[in-house]
Protein backbone atom coordinates (compact mmCIF):
# COMPACT_ATOMS: atom_id res chain seq x y z
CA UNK A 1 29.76 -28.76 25.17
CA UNK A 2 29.59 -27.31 21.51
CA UNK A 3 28.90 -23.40 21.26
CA UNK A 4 25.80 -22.50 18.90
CA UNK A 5 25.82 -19.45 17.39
CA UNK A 6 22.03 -17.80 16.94
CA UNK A 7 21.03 -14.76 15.42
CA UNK A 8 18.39 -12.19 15.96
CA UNK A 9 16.47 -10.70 12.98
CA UNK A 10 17.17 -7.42 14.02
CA UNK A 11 18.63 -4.00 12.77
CA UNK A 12 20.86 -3.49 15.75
CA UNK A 13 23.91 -4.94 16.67
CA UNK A 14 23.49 -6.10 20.16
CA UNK A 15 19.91 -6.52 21.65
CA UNK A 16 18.64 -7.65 25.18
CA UNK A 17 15.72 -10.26 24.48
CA UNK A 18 12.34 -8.87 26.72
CA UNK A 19 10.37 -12.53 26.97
CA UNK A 20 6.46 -11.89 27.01
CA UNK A 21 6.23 -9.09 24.19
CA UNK A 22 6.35 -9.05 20.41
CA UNK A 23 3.04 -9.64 18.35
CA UNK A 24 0.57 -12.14 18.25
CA UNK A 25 0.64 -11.95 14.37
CA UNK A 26 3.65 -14.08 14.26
CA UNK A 27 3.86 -17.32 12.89
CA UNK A 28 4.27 -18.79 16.59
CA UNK A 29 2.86 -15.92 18.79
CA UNK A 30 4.86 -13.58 21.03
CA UNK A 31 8.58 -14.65 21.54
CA UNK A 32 11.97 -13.74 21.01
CA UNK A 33 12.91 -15.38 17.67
CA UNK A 34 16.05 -17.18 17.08
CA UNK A 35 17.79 -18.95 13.76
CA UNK A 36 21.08 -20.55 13.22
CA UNK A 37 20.60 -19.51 9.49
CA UNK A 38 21.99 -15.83 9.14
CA UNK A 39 20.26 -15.66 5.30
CA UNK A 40 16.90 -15.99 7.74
CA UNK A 41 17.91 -13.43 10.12
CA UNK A 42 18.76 -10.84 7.45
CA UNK A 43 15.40 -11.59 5.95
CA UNK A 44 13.96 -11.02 9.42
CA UNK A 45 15.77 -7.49 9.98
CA UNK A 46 14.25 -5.83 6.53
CA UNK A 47 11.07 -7.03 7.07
CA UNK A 48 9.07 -4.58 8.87
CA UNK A 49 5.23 -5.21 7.91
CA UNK A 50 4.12 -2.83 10.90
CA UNK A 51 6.39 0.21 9.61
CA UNK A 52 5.35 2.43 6.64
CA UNK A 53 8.08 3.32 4.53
């Protein structure tokens, strides 16, 4: 069986996914997002549209 590596659009190194929360603004509801493309991921980690900077 082939490994896939996923990534997490998140600022912290290691996170433990919690399945039923997140926001209901998201593209595909509440879930625990995953990409194979770590450009996407990256993208995912800066953008914070709940957080005031």
């Amino acid at each position: 069986m082939a490994t896939i590596t996923l990534f997490h659009g998140s600022p912290h190194e290691s996170v433990t996914p919690d399945y039923g929360l997140g926001n209901d603004k998201h593209d595909y509801g509440r879930g625990f997002y995953l990409t194979a493309n770590v450009e996407l991921a990256k993208e995912w980690a800066v953008c914070r549209p709940d957080e005031s900077n």
